[in-house]
Protein backbone atom coordinates (compact mmCIF):
# COMPACT_ATOMS: atom_id res chain seq x y z
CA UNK A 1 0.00 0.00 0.00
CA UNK A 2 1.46 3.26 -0.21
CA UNK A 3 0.51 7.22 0.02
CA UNK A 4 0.95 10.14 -2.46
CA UNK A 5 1.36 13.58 -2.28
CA UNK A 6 -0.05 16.43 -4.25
CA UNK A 7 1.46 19.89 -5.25
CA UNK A 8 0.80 21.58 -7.98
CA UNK A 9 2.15 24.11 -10.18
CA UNK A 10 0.76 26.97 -12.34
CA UNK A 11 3.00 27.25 -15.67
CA UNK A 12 2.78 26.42 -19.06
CA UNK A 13 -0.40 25.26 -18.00
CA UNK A 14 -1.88 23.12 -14.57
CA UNK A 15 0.47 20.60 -13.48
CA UNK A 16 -0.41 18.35 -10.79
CA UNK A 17 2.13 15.49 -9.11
CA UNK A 18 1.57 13.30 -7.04
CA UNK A 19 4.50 11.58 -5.48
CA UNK A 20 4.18 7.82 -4.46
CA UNK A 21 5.78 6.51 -1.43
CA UNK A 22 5.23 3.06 -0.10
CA UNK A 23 4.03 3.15 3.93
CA UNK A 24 6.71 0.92 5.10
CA UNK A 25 9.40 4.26 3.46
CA UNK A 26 7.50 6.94 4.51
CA UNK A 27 9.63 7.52 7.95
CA UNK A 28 13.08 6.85 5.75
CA UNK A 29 12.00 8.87 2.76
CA UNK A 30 10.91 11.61 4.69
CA UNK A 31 13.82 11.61 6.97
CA UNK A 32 16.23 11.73 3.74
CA UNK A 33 14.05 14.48 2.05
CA UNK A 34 14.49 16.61 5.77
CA UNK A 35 18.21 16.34 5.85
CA UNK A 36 18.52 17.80 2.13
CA UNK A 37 17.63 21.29 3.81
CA UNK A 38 20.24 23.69 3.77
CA UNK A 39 20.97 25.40 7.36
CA UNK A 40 18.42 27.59 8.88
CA UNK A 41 16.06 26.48 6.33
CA UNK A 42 12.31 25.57 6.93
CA UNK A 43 11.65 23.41 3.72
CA UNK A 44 12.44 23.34 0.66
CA UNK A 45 11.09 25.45 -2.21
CA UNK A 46 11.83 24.99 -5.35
CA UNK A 47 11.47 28.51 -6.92
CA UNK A 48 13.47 29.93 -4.06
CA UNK A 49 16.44 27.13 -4.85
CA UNK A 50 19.68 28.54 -6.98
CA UNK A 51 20.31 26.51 -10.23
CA UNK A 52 23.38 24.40 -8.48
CA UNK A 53 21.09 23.08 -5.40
CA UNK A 54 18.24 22.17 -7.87
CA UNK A 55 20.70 19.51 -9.71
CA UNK A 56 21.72 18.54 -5.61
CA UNK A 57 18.41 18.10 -4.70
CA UNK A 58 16.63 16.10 -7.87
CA UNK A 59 19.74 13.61 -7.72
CA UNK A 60 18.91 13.05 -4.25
CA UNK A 61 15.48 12.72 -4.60
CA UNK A 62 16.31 10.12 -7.46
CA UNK A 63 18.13 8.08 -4.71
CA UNK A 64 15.14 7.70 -2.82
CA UNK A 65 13.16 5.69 -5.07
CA UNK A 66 9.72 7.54 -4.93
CA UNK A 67 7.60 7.28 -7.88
CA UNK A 68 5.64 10.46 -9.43
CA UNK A 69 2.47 10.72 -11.50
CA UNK A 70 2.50 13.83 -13.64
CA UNK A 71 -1.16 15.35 -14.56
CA UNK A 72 -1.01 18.07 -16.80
CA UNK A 73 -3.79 20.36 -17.96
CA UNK A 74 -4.49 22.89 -20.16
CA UNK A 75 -7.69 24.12 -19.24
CA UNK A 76 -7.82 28.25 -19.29
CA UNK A 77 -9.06 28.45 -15.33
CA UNK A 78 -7.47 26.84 -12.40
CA UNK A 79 -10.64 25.50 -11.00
CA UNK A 80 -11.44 23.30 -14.19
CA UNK A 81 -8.04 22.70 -14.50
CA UNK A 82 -7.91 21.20 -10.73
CA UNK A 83 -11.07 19.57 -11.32
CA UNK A 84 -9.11 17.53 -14.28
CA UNK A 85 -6.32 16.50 -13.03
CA UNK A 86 -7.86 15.69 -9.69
CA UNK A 87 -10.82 13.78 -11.53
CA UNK A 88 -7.79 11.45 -13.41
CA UNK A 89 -5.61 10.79 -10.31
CA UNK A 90 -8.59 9.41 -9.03
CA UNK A 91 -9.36 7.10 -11.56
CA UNK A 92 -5.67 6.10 -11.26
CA UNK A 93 -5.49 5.35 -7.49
CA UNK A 94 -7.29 1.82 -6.94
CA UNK A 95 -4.68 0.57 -9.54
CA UNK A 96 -1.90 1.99 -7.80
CA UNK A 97 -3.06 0.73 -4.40
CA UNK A 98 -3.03 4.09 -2.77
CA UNK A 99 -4.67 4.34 0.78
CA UNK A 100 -3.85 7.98 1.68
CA UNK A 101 -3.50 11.44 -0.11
CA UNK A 102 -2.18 13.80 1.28
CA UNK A 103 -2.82 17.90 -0.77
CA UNK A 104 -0.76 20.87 0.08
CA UNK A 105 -3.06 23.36 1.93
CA UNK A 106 -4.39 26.20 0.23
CA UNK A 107 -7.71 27.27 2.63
CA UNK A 108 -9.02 29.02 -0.45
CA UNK A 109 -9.33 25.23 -2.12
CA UNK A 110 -9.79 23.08 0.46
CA UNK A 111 -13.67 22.81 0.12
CA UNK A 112 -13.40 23.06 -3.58
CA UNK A 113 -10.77 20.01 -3.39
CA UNK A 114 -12.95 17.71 -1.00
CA UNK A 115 -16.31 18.25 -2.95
CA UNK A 116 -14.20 16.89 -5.70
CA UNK A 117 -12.35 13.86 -3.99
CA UNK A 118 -15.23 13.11 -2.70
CA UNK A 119 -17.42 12.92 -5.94
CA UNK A 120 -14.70 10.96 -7.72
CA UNK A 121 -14.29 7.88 -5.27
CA UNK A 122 -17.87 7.37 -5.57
CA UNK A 123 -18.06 7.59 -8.90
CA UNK A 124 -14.63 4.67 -8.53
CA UNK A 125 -17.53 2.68 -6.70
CA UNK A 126 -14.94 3.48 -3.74
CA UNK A 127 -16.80 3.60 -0.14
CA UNK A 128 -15.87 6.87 1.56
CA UNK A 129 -13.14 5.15 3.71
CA UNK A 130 -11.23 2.91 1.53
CA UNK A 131 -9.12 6.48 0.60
CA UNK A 132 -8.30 9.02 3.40
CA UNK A 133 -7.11 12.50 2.40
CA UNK A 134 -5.76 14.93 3.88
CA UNK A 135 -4.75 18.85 3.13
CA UNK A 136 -1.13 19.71 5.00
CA UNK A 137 1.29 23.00 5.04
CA UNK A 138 4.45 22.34 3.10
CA UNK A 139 6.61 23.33 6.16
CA UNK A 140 4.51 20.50 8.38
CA UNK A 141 5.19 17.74 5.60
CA UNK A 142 8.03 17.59 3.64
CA UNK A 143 6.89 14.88 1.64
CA UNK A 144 5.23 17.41 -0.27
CA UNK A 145 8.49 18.87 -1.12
CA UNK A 146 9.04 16.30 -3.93
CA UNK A 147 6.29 16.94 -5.64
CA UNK A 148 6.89 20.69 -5.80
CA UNK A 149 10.35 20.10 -6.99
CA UNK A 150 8.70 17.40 -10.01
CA UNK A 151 6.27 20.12 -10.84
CA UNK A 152 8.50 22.72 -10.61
CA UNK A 153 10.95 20.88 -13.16
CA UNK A 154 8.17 20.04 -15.20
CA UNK A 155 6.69 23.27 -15.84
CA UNK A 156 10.16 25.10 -16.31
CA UNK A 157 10.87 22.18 -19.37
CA UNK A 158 14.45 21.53 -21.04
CA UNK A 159 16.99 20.12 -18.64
CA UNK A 160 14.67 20.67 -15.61
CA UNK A 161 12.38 18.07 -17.45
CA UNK A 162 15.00 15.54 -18.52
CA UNK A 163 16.57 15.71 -14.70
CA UNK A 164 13.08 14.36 -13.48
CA UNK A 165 12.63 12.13 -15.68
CA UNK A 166 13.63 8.94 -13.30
CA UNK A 167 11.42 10.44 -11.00
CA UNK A 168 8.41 10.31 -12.89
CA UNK A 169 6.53 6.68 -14.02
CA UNK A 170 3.78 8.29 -15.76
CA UNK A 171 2.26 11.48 -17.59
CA UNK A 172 -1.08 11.89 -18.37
CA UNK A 173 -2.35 14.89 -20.14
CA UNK A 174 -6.31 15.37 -19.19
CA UNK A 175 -8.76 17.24 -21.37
């Protein structure tokens, strides 16, 4: 069984990742994701990283073995957008044996983001506990911290794509 968790990122259209980490690594992965923070640091951001500790961080992240599902839409309004790649990550997670997601917290979607988890694992024939989610602050999980730096990589393209590229076992472009 294992636990994935969502950022997203608003560039070159809506990209949503979702990171994959078995249960029995979550403790080890998110240990070795903690220690990749430079002094002082709260967590890691990947806009606010220089060029050099990008390339640091993504090979370390490689080490770790997480897998990440890429949804990408290119639907003209975030909500829709959401809605898409929210609606196909769904659809994915039975398959993938997923028993927890975990969202980065924006209070301005969390209702938005429930009313639609909530209407897609029931339309998965899903009962409402066989998936729990969950919205967290980046600084409180830093699990979530891979999936900004995927998105972040994705969006930006060119090397920042091809670096991720380990990192990533599928990409699904939604309507």
């Amino acid at each position: 069984m294992s636990r994935l968790y969502l950022d997203e990122h608003k560039a070159r259209g809506y990209i949503v990742v979702a990171t994959e980490v078995a249960d029995a690594d979550v403790t080890s992965v998110r240990r070795d994701v903690m220690s990749l923070r430079m002094k002082g640091q709260s967590r890691i951001h990947f806009t606010k990283e220089s060029d050099r500790r990008r390339r640091v961080i993504l090979s370390e992240l490689i080490r770790t073995g997480v897998r990440s599902h890429v949804y990408v839409s290119s639907a003209k309004h975030d909500e829709v957008a959401r809605d898409e790649c929210l609606s196909a990550l769904i659809g994915d997670v039975s398959r993938l044996g997923v028993t927890h997601i975990v969202l980065e917290r924006d209070d301005s979607i969390v209702k938005f983001d429930r009313r639609i988890l909530f209407r897609e694992i029931a339309a998965q024939g899903l009962g409402p506990s066989a998936i729990q989610y969950s919205h967290e602050r980046s600084r409180d999980e830093p699990l979530l911290w891979i999936s900004d730096a995927i998105a972040w990589s994705y969006g930006r393209g060119g090397e920042w794509r091809d670096r991720i590229d380990p990192l990533c076992t599928s990409i699904k472009v939604v309507p």
